[in-house]
N, C-alpha and C. Protein backbone atom coordinates (compact mmCIF):
# COMPACT_ATOMS: atom_id res chain seq x y z
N UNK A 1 72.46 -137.60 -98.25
CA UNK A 1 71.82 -138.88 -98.37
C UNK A 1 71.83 -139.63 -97.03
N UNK A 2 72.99 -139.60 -96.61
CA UNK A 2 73.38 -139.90 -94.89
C UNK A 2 71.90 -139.85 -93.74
N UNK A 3 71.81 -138.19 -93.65
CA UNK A 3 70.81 -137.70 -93.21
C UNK A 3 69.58 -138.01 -93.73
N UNK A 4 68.96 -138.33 -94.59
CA UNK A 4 68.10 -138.56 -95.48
C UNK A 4 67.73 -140.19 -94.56
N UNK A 5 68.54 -141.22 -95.07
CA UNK A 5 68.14 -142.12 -94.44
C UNK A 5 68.34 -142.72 -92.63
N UNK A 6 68.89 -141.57 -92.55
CA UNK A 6 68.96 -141.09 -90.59
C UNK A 6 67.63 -140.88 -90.55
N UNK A 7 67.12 -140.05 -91.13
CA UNK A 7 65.62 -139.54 -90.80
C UNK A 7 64.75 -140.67 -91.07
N UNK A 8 64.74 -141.11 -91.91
CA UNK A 8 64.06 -142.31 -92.24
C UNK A 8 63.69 -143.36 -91.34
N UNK A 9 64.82 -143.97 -90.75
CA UNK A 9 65.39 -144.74 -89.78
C UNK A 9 64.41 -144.42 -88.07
N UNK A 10 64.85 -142.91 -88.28
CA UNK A 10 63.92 -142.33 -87.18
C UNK A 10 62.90 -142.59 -87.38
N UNK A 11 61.91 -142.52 -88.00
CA UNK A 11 60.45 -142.13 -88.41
C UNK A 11 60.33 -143.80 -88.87
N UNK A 12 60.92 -144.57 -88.65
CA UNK A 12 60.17 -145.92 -89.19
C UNK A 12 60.02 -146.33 -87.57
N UNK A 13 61.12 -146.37 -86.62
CA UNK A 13 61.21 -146.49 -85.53
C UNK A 13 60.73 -146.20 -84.76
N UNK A 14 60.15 -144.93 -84.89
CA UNK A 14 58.78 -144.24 -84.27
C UNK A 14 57.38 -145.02 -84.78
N UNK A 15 57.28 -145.25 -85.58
CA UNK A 15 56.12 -145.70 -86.11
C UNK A 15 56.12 -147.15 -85.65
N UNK A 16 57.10 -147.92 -85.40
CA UNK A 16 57.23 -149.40 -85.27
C UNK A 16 56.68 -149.39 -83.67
N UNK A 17 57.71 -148.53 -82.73
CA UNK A 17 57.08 -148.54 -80.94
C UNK A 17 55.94 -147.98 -80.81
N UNK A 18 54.86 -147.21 -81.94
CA UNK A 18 53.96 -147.19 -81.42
C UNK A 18 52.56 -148.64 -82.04
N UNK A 19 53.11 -149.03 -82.66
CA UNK A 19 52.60 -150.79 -83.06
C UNK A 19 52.88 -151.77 -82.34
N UNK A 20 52.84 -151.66 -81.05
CA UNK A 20 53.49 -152.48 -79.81
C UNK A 20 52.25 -153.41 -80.30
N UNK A 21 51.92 -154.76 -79.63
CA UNK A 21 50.88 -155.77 -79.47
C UNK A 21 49.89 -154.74 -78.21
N UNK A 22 48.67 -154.80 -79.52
CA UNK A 22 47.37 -154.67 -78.19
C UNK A 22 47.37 -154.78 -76.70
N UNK A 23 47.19 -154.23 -75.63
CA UNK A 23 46.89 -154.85 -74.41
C UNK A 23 45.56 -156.02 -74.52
N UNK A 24 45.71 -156.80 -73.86
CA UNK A 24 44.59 -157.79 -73.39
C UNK A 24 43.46 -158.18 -72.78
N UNK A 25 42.60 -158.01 -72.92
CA UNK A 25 41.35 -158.28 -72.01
C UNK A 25 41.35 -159.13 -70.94
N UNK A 26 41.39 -158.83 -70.02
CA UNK A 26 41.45 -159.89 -69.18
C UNK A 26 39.88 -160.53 -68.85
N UNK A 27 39.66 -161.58 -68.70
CA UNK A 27 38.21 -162.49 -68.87
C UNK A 27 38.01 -163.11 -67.21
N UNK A 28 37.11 -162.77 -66.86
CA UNK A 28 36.43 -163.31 -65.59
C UNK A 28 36.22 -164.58 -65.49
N UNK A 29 36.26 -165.39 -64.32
CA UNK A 29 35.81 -166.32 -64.38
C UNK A 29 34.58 -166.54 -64.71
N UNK A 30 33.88 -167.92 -65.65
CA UNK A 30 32.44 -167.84 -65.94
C UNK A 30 32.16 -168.11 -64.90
N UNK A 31 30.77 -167.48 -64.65
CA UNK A 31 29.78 -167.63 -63.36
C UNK A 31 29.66 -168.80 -63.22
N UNK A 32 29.03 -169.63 -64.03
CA UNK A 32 28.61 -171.23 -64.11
C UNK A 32 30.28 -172.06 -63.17
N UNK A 33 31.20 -171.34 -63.23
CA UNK A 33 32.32 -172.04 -62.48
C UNK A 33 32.09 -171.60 -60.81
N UNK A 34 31.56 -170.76 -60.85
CA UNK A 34 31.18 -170.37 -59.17
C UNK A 34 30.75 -171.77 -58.28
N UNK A 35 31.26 -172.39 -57.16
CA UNK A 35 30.72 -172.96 -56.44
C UNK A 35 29.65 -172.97 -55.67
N UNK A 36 28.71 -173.71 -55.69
CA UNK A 36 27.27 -173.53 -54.68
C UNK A 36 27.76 -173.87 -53.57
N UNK A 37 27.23 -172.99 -52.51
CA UNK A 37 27.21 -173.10 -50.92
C UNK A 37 26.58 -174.09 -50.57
N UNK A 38 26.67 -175.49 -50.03
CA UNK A 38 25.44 -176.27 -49.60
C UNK A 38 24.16 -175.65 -48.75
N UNK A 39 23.29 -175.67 -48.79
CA UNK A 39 22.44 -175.31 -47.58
C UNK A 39 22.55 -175.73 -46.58
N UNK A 40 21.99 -174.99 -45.41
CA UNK A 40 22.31 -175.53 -44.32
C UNK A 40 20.68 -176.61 -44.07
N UNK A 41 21.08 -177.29 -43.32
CA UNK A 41 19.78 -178.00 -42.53
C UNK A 41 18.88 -177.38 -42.13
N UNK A 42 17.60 -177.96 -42.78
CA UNK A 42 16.48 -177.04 -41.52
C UNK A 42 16.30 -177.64 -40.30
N UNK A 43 16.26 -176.80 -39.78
CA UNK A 43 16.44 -177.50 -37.89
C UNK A 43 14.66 -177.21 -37.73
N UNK A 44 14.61 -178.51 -36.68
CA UNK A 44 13.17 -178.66 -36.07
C UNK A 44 12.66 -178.10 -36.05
N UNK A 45 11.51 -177.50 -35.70
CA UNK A 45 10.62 -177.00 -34.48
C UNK A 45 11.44 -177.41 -33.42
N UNK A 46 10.69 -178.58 -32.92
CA UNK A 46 11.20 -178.99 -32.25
C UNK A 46 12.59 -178.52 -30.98
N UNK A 47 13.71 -178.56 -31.74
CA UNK A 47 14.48 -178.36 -31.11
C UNK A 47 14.63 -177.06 -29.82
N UNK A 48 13.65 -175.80 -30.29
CA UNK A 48 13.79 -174.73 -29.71
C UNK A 48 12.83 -175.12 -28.50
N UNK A 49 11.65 -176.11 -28.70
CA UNK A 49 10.56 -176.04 -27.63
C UNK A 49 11.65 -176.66 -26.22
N UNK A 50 10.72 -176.41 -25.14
CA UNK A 50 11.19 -176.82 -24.04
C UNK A 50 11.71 -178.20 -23.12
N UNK A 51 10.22 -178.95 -24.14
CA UNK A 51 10.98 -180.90 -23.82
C UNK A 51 12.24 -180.92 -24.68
N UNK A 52 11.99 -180.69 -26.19
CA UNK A 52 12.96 -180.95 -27.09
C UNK A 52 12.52 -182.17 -27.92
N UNK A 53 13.42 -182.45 -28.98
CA UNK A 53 13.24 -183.12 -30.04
C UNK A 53 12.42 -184.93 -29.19
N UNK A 54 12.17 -185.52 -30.01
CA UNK A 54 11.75 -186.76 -29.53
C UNK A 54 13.13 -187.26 -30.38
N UNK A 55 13.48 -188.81 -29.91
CA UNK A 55 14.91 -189.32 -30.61
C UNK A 55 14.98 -189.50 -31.88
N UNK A 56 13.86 -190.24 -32.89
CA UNK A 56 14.37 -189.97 -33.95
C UNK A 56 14.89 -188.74 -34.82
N UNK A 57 13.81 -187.70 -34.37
CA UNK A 57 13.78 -186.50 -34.97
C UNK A 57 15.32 -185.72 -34.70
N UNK A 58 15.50 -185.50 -33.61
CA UNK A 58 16.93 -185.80 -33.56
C UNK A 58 18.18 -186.27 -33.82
N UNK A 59 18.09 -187.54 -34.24
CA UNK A 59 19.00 -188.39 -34.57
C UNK A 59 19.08 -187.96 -36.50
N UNK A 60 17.61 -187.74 -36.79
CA UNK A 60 17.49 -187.14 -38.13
C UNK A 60 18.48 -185.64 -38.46
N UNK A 61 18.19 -185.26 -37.57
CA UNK A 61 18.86 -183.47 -37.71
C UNK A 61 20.21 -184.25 -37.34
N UNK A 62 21.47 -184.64 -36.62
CA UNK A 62 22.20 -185.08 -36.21
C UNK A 62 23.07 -185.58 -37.46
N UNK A 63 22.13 -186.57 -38.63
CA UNK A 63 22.61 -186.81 -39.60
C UNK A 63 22.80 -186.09 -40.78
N UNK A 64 21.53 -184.50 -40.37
CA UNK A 64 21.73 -184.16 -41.20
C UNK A 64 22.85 -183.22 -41.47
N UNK A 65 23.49 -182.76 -40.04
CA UNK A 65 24.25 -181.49 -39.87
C UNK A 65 25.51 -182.28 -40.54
N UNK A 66 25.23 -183.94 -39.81
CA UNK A 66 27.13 -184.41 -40.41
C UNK A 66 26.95 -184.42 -41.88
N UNK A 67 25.50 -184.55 -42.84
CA UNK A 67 25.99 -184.57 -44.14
C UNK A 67 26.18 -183.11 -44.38
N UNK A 68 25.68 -182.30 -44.19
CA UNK A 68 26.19 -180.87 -44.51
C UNK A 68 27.19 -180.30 -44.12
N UNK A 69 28.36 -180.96 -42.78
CA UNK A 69 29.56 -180.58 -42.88
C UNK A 69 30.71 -181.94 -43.85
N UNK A 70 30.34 -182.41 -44.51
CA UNK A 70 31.21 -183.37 -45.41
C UNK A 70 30.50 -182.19 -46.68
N UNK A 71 29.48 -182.21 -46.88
CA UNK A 71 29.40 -180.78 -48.08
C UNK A 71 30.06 -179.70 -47.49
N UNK A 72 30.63 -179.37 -46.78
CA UNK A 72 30.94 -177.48 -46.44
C UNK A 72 32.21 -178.26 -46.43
N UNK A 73 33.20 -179.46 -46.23
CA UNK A 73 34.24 -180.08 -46.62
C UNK A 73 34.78 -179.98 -47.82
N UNK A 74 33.74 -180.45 -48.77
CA UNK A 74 34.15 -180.11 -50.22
C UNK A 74 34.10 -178.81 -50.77
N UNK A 75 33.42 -178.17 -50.55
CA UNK A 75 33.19 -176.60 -50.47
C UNK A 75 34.00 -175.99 -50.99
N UNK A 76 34.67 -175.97 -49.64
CA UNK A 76 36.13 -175.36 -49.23
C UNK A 76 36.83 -175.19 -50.31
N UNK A 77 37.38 -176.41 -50.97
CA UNK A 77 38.98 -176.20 -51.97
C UNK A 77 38.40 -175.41 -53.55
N UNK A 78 36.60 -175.50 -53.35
CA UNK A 78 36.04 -175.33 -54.58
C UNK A 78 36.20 -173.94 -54.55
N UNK A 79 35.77 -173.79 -53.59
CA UNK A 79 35.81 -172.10 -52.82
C UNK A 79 36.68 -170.97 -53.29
N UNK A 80 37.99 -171.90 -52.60
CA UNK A 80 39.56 -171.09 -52.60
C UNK A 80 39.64 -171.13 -54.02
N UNK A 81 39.49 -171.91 -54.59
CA UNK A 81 39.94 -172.14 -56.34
C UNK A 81 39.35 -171.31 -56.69
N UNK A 82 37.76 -170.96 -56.72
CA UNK A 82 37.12 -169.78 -57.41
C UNK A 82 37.96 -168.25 -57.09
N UNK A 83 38.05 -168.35 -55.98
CA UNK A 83 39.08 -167.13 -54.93
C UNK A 83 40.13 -166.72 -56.05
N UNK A 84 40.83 -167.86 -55.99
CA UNK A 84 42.15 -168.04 -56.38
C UNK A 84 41.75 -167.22 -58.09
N UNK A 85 40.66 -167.76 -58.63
CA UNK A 85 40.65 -166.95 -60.22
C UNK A 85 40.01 -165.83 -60.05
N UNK A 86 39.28 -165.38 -59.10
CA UNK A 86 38.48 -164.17 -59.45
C UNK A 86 39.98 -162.66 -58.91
N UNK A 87 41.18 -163.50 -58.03
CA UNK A 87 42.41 -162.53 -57.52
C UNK A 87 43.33 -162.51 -58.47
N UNK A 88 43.13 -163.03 -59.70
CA UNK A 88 43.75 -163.56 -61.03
C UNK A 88 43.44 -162.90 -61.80
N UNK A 89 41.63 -162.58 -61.84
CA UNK A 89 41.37 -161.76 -62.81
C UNK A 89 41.65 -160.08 -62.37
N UNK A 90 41.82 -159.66 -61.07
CA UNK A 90 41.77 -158.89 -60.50
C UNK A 90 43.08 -157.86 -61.28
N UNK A 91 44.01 -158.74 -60.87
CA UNK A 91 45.67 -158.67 -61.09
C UNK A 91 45.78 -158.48 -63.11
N UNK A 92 44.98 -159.36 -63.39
CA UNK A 92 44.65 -158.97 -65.02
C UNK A 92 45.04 -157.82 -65.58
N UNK A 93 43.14 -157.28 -64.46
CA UNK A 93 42.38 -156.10 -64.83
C UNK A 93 43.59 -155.10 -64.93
N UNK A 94 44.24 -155.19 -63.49
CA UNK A 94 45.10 -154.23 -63.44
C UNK A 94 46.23 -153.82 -64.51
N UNK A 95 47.28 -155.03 -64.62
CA UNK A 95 47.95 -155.22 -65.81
C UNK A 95 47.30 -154.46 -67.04
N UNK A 96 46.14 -154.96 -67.34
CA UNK A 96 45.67 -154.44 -68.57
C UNK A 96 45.30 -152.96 -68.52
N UNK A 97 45.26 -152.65 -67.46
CA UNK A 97 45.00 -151.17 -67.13
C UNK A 97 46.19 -149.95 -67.19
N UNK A 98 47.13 -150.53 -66.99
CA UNK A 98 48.38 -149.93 -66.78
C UNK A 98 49.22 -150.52 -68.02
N UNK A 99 48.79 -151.34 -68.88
CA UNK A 99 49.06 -151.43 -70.06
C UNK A 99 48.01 -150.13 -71.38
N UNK A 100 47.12 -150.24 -71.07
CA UNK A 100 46.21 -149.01 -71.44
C UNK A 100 46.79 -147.35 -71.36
N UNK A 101 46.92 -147.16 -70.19
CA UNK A 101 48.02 -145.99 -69.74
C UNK A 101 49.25 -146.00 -70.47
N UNK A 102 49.81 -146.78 -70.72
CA UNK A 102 51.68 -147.21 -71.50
C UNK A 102 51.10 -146.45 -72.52
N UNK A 103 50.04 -147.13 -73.24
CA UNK A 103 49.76 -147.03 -75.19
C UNK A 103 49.41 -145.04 -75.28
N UNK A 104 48.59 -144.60 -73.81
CA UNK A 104 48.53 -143.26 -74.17
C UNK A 104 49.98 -142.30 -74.16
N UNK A 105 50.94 -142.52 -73.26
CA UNK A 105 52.27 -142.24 -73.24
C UNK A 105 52.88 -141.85 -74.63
């Protein structure tokens, strides 16, 4: 009887480690969270010809480069953050991959 429920014991125990919890999907960041690149300025004509810009036209491009580096300012942390989840999901993938491998073991 001893043996009887030795075996038992075995064979429930076997059956229990292979009912571990699922591995996990790991989920990408949604696209819609991707940050847009500002555009850059279109630069003159102008600027390339040989007199060069007349002053306003200039003074126009001038304002426009400083608003497009206060956008490539904000950019930045939006940037790294997307970075930061897409090396997140990366590390996931992996996990879940080498959790995949465990369950065939």
């Amino acid at each position: 009887m001893a043996r009887t429920l030795l075996w038992g014991l075995l064979i429930l125990a076997a059956l229990s480690a292979g009912a571990e919890a699922a591995c996990t999907r790991p989920e990408p960041p949604p696209p819609e969270s991707k940050p847009a690149k500002p555009p850059l300025p279109q630069k003159p004509a102008c600027l390339d010809a040989k007199e060069g810009c007349p002053g306003w036209e200039a003074y126009s491009y001038n304002d426009a480069v400083r608003a497009y580096n206060a956008q490539a300012q904000a950019f930045r942390p939006l940037a790294e953050a997307y970075v930061q989840k897409l090396n997140a999901y990366v590390k996931a993938s992996s996990d879940y991959a080498q959790c995949e491998v465990k369950t065939l073991q």
